[in-house]
PDB file of N, CA and C in Angstrom:
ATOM      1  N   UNK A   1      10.157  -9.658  -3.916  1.00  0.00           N
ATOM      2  CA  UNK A   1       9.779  -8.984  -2.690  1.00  0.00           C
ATOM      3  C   UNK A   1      10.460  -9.660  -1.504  1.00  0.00           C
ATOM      4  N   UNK A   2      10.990  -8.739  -0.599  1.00  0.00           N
ATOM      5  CA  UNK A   2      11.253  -9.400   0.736  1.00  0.00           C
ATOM      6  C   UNK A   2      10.687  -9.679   1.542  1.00  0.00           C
ATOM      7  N   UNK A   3      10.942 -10.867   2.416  1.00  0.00           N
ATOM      8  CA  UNK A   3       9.428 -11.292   3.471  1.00  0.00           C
ATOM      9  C   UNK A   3       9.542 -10.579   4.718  1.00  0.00           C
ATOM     10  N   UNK A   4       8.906 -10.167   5.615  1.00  0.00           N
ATOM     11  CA  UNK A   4       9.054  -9.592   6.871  1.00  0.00           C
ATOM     12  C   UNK A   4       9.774 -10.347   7.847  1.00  0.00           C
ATOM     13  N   UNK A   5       9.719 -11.800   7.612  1.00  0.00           N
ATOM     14  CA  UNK A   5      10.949 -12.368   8.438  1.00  0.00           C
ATOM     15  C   UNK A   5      10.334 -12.527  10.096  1.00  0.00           C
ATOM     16  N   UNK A   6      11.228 -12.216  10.662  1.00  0.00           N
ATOM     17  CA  UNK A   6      10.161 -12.358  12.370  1.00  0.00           C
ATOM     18  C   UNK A   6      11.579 -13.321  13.258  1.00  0.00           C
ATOM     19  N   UNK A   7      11.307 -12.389  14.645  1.00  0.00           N
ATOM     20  CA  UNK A   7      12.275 -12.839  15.673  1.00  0.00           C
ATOM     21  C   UNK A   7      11.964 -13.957  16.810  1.00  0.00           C
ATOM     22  N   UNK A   8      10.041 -13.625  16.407  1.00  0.00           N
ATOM     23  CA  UNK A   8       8.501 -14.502  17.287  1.00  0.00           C
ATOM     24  C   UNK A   8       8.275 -15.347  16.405  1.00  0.00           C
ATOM     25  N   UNK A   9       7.745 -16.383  17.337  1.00  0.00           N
ATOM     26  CA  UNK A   9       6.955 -17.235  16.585  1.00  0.00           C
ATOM     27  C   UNK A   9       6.012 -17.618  17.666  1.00  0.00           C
ATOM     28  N   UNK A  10       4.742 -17.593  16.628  1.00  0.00           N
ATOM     29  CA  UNK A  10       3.453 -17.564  17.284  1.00  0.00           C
ATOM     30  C   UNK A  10       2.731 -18.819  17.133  1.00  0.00           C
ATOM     31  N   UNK A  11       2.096 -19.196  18.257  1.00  0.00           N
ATOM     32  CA  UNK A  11       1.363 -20.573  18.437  1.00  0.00           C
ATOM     33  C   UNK A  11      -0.349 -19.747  18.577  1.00  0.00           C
ATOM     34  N   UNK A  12      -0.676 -19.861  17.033  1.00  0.00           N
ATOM     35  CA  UNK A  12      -2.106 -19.632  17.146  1.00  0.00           C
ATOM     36  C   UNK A  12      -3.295 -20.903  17.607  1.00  0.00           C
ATOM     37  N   UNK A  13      -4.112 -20.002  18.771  1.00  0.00           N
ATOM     38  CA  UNK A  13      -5.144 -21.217  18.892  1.00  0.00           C
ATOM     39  C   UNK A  13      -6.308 -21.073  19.166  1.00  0.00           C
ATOM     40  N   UNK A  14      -7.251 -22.266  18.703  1.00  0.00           N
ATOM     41  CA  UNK A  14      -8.817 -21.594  18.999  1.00  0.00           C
ATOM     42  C   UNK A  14      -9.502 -22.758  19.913  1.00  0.00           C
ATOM     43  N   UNK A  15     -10.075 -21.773  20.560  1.00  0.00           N
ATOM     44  CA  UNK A  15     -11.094 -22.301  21.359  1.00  0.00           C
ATOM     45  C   UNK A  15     -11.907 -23.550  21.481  1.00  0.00           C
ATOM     46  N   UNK A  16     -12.163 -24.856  21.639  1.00  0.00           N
ATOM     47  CA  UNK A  16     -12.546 -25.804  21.827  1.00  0.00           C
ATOM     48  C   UNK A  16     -13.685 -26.008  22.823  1.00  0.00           C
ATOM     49  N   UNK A  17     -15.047 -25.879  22.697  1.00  0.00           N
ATOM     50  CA  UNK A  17     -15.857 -26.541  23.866  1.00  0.00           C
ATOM     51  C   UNK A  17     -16.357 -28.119  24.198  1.00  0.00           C
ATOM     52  N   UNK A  18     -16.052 -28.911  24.899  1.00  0.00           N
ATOM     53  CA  UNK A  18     -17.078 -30.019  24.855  1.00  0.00           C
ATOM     54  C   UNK A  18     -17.449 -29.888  26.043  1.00  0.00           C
ATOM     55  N   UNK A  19     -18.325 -31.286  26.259  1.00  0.00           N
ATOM     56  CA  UNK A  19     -19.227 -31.462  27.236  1.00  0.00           C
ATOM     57  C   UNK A  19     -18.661 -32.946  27.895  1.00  0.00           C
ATOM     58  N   UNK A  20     -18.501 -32.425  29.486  1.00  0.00           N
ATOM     59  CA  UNK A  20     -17.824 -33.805  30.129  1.00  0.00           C
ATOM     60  C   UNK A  20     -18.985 -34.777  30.614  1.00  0.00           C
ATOM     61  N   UNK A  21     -18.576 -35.393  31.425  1.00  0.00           N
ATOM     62  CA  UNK A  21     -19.928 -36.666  31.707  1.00  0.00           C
ATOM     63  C   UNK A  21     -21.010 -36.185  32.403  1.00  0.00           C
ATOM     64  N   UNK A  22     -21.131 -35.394  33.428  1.00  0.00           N
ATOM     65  CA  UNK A  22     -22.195 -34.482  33.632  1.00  0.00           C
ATOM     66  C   UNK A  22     -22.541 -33.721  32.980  1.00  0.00           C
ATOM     67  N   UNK A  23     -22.091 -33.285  31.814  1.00  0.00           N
ATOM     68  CA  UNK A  23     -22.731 -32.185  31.193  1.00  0.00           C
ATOM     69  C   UNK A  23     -22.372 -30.822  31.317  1.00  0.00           C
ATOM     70  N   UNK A  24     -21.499 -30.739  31.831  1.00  0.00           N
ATOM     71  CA  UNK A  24     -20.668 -29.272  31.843  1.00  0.00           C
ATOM     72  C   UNK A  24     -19.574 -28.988  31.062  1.00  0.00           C
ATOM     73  N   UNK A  25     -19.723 -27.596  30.643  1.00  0.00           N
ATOM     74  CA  UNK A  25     -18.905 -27.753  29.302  1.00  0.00           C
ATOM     75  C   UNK A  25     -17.396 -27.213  30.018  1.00  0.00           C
ATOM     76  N   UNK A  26     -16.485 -27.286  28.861  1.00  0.00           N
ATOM     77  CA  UNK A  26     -14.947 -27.511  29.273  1.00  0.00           C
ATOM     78  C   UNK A  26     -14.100 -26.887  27.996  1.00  0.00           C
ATOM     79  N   UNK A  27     -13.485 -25.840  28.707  1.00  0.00           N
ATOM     80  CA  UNK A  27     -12.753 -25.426  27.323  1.00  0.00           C
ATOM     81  C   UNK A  27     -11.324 -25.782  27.083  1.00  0.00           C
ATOM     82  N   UNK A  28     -10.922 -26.376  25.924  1.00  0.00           N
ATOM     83  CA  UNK A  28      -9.473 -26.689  26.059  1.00  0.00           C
ATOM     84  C   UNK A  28      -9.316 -25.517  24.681  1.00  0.00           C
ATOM     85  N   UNK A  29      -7.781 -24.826  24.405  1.00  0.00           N
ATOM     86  CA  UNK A  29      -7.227 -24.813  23.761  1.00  0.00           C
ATOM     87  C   UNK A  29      -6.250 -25.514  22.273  1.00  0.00           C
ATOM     88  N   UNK A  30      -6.850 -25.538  21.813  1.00  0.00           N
ATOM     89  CA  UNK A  30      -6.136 -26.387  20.231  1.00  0.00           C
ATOM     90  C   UNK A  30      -5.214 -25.750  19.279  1.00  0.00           C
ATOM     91  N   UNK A  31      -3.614 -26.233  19.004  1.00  0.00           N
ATOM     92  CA  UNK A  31      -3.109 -25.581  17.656  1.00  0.00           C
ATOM     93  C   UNK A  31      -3.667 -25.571  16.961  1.00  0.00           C
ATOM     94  N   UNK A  32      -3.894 -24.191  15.939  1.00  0.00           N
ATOM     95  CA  UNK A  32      -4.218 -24.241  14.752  1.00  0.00           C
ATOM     96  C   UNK A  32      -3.274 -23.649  13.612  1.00  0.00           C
ATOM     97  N   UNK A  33      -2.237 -23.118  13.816  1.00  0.00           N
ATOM     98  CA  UNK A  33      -1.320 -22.690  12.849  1.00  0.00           C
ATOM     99  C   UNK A  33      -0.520 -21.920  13.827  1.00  0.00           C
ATOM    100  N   UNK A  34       0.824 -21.865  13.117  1.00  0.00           N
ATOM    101  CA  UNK A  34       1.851 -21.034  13.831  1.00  0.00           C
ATOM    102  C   UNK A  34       2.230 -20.128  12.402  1.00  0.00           C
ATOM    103  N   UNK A  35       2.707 -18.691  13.319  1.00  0.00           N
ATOM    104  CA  UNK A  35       3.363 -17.656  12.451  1.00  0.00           C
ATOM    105  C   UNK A  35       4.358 -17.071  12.882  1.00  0.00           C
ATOM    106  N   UNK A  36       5.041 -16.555  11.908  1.00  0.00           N
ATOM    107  CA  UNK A  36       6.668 -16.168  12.213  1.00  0.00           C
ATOM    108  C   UNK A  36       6.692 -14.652  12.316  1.00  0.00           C
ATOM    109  N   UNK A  37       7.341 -13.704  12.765  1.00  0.00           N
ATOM    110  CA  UNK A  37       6.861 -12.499  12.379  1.00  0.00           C
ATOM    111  C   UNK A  37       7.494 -11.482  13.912  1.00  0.00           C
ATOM    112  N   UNK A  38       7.069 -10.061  14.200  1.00  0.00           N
ATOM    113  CA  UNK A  38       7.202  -9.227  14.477  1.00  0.00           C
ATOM    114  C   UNK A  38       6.421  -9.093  15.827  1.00  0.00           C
ATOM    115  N   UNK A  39       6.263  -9.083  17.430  1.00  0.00           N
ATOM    116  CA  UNK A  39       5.756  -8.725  18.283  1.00  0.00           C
ATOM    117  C   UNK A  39       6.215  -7.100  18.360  1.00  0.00           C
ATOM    118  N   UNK A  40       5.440  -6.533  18.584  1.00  0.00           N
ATOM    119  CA  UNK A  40       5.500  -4.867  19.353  1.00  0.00           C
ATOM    120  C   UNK A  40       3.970  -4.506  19.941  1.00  0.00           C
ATOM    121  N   UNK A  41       4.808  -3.740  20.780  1.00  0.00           N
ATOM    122  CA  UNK A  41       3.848  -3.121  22.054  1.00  0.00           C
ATOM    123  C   UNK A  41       2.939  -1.962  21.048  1.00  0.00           C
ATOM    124  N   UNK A  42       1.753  -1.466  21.242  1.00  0.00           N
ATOM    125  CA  UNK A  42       1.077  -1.058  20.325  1.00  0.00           C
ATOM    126  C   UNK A  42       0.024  -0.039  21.663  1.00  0.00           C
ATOM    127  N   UNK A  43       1.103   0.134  22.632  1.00  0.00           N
ATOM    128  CA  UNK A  43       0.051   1.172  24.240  1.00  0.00           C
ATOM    129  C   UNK A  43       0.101   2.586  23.855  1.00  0.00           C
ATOM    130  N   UNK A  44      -0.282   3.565  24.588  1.00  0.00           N
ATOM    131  CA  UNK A  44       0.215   5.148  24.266  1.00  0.00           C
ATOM    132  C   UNK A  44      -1.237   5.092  24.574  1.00  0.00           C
ATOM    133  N   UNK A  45      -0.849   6.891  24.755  1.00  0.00           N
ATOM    134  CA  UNK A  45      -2.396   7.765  25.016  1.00  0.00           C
ATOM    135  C   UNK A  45      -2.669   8.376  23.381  1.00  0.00           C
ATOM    136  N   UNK A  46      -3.985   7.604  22.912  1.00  0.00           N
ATOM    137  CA  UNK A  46      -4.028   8.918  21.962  1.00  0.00           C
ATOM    138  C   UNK A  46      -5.613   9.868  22.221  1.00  0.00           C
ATOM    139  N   UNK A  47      -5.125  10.710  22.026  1.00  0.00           N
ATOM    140  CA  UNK A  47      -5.814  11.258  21.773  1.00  0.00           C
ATOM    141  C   UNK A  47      -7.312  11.489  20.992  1.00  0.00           C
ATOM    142  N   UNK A  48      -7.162  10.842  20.073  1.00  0.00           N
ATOM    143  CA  UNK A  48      -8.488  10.518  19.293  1.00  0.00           C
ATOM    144  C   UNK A  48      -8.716   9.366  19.161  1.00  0.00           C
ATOM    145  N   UNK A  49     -10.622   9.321  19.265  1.00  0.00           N
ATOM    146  CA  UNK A  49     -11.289   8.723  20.060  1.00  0.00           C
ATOM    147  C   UNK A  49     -12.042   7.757  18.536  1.00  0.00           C
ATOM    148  N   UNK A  50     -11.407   7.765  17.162  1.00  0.00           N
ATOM    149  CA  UNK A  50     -12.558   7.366  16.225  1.00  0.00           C
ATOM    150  C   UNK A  50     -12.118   6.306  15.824  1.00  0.00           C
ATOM    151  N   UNK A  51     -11.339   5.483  16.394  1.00  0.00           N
ATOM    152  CA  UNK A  51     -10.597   4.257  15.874  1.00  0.00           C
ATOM    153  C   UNK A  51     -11.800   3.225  16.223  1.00  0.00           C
ATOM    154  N   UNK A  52     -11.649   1.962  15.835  1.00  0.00           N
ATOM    155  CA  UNK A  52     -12.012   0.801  15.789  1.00  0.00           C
ATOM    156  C   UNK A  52     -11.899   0.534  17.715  1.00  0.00           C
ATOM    157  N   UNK A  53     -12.851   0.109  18.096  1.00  0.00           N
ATOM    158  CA  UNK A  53     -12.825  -0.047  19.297  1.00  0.00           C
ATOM    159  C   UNK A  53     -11.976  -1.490  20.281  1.00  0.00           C
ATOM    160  N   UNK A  54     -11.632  -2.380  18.944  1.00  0.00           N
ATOM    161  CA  UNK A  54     -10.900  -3.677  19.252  1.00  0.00           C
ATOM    162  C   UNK A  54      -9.649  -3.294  19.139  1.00  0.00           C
ATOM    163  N   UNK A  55      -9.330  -2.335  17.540  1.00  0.00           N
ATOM    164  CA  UNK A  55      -7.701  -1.273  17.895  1.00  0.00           C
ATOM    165  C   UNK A  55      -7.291  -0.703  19.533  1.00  0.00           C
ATOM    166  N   UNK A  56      -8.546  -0.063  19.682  1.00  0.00           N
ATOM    167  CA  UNK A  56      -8.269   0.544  20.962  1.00  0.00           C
ATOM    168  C   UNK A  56      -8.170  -0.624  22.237  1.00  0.00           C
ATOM    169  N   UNK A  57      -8.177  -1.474  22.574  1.00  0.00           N
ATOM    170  CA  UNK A  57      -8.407  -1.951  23.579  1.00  0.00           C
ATOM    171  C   UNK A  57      -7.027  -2.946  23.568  1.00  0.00           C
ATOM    172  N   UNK A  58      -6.460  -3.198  22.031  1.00  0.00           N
ATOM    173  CA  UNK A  58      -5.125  -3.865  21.574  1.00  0.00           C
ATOM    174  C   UNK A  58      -4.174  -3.405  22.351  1.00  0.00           C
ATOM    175  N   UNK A  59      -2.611  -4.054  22.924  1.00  0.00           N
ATOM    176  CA  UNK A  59      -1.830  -3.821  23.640  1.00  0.00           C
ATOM    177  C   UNK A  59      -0.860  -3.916  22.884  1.00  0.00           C
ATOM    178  N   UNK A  60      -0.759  -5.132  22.137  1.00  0.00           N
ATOM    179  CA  UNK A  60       0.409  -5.335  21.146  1.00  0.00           C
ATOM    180  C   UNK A  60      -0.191  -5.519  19.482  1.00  0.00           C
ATOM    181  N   UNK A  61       1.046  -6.146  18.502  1.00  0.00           N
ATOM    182  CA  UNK A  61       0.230  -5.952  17.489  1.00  0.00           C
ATOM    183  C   UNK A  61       1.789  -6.720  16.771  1.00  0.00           C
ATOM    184  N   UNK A  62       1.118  -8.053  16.498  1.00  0.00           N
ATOM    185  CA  UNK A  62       1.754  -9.083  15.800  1.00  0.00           C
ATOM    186  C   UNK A  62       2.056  -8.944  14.183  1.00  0.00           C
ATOM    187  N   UNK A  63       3.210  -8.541  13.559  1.00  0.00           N
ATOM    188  CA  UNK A  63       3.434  -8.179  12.370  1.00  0.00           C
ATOM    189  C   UNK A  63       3.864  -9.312  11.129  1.00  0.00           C
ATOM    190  N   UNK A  64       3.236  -9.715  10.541  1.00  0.00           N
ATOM    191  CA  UNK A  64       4.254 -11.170   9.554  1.00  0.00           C
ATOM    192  C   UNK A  64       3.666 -11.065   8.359  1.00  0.00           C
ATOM    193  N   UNK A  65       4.338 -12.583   7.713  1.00  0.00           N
ATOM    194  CA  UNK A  65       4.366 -12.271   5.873  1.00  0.00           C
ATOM    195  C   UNK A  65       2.840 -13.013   5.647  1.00  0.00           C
ATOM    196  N   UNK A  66       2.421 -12.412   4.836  1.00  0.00           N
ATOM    197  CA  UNK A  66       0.630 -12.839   4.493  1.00  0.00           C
ATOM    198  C   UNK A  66       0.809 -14.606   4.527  1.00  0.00           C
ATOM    199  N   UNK A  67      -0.192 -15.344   5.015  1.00  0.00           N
ATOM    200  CA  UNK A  67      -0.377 -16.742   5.017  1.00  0.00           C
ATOM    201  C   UNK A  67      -1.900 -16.864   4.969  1.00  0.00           C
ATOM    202  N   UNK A  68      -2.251 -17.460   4.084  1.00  0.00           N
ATOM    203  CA  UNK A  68      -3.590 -17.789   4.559  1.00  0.00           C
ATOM    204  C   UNK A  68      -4.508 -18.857   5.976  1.00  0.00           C
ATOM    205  N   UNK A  69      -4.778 -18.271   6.735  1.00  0.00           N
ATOM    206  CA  UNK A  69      -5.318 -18.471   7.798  1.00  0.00           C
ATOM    207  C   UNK A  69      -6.330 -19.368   7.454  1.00  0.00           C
ATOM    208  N   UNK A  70      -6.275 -20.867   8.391  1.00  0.00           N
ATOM    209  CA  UNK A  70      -7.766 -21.596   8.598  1.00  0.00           C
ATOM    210  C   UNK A  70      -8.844 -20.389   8.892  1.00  0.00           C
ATOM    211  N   UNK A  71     -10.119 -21.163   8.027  1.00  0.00           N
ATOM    212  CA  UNK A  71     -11.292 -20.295   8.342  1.00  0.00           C
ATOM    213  C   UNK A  71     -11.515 -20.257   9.538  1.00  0.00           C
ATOM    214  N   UNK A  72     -11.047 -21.510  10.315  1.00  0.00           N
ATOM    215  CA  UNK A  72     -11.675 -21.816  11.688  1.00  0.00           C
ATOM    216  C   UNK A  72     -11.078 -20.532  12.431  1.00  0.00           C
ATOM    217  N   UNK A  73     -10.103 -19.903  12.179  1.00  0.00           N
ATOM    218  CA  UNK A  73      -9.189 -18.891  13.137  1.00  0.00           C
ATOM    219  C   UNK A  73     -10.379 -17.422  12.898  1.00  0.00           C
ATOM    220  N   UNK A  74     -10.535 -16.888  13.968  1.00  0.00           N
ATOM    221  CA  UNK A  74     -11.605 -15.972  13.976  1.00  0.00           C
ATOM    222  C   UNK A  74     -11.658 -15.275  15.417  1.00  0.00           C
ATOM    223  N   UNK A  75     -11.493 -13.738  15.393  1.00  0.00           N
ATOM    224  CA  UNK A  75     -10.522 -13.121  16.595  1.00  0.00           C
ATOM    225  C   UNK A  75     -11.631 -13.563  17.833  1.00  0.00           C
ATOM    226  N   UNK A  76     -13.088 -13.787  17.521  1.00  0.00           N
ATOM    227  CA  UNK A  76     -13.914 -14.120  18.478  1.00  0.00           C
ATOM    228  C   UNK A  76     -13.284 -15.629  19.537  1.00  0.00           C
ATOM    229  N   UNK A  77     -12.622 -16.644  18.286  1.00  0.00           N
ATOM    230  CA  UNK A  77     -12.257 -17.940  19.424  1.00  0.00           C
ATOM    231  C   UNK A  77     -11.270 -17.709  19.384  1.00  0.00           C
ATOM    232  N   UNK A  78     -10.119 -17.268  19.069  1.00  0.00           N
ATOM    233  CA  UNK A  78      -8.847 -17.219  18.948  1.00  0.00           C
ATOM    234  C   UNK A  78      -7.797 -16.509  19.597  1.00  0.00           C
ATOM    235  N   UNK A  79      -7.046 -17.240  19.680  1.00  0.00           N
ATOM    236  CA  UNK A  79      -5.585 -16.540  21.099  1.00  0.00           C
ATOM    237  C   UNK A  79      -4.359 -16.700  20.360  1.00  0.00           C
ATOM    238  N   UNK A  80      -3.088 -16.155  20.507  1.00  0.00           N
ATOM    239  CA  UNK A  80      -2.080 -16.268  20.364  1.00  0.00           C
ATOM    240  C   UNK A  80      -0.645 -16.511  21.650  1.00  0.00           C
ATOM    241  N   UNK A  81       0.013 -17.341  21.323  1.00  0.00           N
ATOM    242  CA  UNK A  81       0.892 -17.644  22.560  1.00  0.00           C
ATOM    243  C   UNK A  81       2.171 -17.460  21.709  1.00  0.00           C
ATOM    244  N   UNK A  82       3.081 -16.387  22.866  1.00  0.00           N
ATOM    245  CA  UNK A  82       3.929 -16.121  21.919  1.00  0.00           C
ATOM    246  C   UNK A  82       5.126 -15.901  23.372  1.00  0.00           C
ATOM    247  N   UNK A  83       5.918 -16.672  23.180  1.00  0.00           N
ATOM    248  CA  UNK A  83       7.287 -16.741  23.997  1.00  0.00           C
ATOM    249  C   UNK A  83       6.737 -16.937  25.316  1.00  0.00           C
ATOM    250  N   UNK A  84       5.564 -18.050  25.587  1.00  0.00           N
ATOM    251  CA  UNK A  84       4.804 -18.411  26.753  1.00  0.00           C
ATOM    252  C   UNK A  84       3.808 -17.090  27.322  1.00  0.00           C
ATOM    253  N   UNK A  85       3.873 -16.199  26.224  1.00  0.00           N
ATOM    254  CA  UNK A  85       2.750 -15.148  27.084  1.00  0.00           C
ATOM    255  C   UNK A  85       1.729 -15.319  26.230  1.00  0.00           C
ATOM    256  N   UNK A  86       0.674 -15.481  26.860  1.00  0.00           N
ATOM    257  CA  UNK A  86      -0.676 -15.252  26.440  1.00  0.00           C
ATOM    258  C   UNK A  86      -1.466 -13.576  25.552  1.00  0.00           C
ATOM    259  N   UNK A  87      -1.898 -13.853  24.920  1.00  0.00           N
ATOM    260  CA  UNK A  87      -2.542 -12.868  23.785  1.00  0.00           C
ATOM    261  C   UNK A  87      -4.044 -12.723  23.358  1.00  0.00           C
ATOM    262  N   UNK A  88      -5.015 -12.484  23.581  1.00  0.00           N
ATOM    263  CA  UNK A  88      -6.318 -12.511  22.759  1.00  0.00           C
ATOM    264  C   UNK A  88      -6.282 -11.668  21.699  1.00  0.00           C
ATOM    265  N   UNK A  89      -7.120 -12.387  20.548  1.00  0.00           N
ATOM    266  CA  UNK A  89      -6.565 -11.991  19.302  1.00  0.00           C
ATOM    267  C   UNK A  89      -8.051 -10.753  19.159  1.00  0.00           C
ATOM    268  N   UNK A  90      -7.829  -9.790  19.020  1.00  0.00           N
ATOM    269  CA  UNK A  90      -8.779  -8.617  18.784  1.00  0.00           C
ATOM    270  C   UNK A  90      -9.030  -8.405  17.579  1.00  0.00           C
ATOM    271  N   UNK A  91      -8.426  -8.512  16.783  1.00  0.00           N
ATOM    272  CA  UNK A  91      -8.244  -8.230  15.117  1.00  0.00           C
ATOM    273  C   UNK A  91      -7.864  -9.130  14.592  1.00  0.00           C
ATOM    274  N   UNK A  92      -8.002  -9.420  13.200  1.00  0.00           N
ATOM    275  CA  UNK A  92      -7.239  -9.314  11.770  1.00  0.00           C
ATOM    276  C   UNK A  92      -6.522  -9.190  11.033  1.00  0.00           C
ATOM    277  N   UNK A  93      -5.664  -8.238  10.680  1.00  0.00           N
ATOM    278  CA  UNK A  93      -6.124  -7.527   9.654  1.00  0.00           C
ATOM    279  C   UNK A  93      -4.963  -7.920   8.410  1.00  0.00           C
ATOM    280  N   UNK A  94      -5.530  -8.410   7.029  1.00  0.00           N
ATOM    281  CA  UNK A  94      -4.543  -8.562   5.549  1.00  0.00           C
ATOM    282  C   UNK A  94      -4.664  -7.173   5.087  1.00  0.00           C
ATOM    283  N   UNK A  95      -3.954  -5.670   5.672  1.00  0.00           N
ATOM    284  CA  UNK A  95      -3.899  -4.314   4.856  1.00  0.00           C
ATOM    285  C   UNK A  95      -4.662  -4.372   3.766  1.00  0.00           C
ATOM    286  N   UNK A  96      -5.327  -3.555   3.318  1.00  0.00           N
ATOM    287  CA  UNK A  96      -5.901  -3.216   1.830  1.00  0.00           C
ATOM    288  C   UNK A  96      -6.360  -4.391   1.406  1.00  0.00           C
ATOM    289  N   UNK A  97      -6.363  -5.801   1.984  1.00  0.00           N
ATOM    290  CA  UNK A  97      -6.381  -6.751   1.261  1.00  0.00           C
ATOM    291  C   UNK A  97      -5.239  -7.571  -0.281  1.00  0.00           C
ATOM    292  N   UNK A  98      -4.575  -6.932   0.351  1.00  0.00           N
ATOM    293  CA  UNK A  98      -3.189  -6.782  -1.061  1.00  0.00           C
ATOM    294  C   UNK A  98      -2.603  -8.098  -0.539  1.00  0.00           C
ATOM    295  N   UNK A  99      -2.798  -8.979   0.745  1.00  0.00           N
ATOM    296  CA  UNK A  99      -2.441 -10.082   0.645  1.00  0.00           C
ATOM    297  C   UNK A  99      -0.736 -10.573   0.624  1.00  0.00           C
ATOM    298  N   UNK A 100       0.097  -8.912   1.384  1.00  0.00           N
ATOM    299  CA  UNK A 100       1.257  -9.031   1.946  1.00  0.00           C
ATOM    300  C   UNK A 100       1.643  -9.020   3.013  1.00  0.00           C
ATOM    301  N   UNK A 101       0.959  -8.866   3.895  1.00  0.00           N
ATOM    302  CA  UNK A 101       1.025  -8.895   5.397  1.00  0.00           C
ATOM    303  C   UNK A 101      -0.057  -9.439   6.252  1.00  0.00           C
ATOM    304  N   UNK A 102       0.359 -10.041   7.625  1.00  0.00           N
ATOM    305  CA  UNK A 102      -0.949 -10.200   8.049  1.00  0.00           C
ATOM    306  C   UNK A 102      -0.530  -8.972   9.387  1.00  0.00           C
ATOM    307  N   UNK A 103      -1.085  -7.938  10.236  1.00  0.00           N
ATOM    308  CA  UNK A 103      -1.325  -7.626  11.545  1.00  0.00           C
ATOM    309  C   UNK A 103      -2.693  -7.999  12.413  1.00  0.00           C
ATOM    310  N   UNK A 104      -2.090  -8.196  13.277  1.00  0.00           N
ATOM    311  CA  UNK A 104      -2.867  -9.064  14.117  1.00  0.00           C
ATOM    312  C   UNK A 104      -2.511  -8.384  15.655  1.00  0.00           C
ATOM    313  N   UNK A 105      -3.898  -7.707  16.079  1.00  0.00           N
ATOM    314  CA  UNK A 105      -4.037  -6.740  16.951  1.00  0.00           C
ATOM    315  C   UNK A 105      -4.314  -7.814  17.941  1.00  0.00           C
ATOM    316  N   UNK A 106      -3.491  -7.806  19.240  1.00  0.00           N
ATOM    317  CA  UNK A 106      -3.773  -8.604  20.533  1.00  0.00           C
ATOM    318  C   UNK A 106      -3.985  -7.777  21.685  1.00  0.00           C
ATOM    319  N   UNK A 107      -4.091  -8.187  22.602  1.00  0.00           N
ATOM    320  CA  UNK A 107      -4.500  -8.028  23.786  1.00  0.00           C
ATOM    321  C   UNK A 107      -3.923  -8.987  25.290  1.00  0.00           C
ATOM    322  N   UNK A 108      -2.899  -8.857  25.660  1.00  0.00           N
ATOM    323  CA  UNK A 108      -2.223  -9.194  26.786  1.00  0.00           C
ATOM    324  C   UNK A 108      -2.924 -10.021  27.944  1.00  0.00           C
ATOM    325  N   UNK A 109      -2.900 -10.990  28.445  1.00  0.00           N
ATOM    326  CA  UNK A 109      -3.693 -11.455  29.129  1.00  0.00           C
ATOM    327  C   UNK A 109      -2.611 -12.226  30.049  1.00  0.00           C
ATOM    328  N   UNK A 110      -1.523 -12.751  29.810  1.00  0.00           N
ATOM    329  CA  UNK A 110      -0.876 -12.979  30.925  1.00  0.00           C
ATOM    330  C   UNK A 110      -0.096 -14.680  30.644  1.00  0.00           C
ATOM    331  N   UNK A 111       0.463 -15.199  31.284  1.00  0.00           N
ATOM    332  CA  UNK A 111       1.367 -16.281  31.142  1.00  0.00           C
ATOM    333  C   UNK A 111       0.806 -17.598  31.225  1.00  0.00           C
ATOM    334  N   UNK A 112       0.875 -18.714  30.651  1.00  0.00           N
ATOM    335  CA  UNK A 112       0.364 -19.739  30.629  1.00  0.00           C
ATOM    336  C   UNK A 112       0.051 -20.733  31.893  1.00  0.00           C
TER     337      UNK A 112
END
């Protein structure tokens, strides 16, 4: 099989809270894996309204060869930085579960 290959490379990362000396919490950003793979814009009007509501709200949509992902990576803490632009990760998704691709539905948020 051929791998999907990729022109991006993605700096996946999750969310970090602690607590500073007063007691207020502080979020830093942490690597947790990088992926190689496919950026495209994923905007348009459609028309129908029955999709997945995190699909819908996606801007782009990160394409690469299946890797297994830390458990810790989970679209709730997780961001993607990809050629210094910022991404929130909305989705998932390993297709069918067949364990050849990963897409990974983002959301645009702006430059570092």
């Amino acid at each position: 099989m051929r791998g999907i290959g990729g022109n991006a490379v993605a700096d996946i990362q999750i969310k970090s809270i602690t607590r500073n000396e007063i007691g207020e919490q502080e979020v830093a950003w942490v690597s947790e894996d990088t992926l190689t793979g496919w950026l495209d814009l994923s905007g348009g009007d459609s028309k129908y309204t029955t999709y997945n509501a995190k699909v819908q709200e996606s801007t782009h949509m990160f394409i690469a060869d299946y890797k297994r992902l830390s458990d810790m990576i989970k679209a709730e803490n997780s961001r993607m930085v990809v050629n210094g632009q910022v991404y929130d990760i909305m989705l998932i998704d390993d297709p069918m579960g067949m364990h050849e691709q990963l897409e990974i539905y983002l959301k645009f948020t702006g430059g570092q």
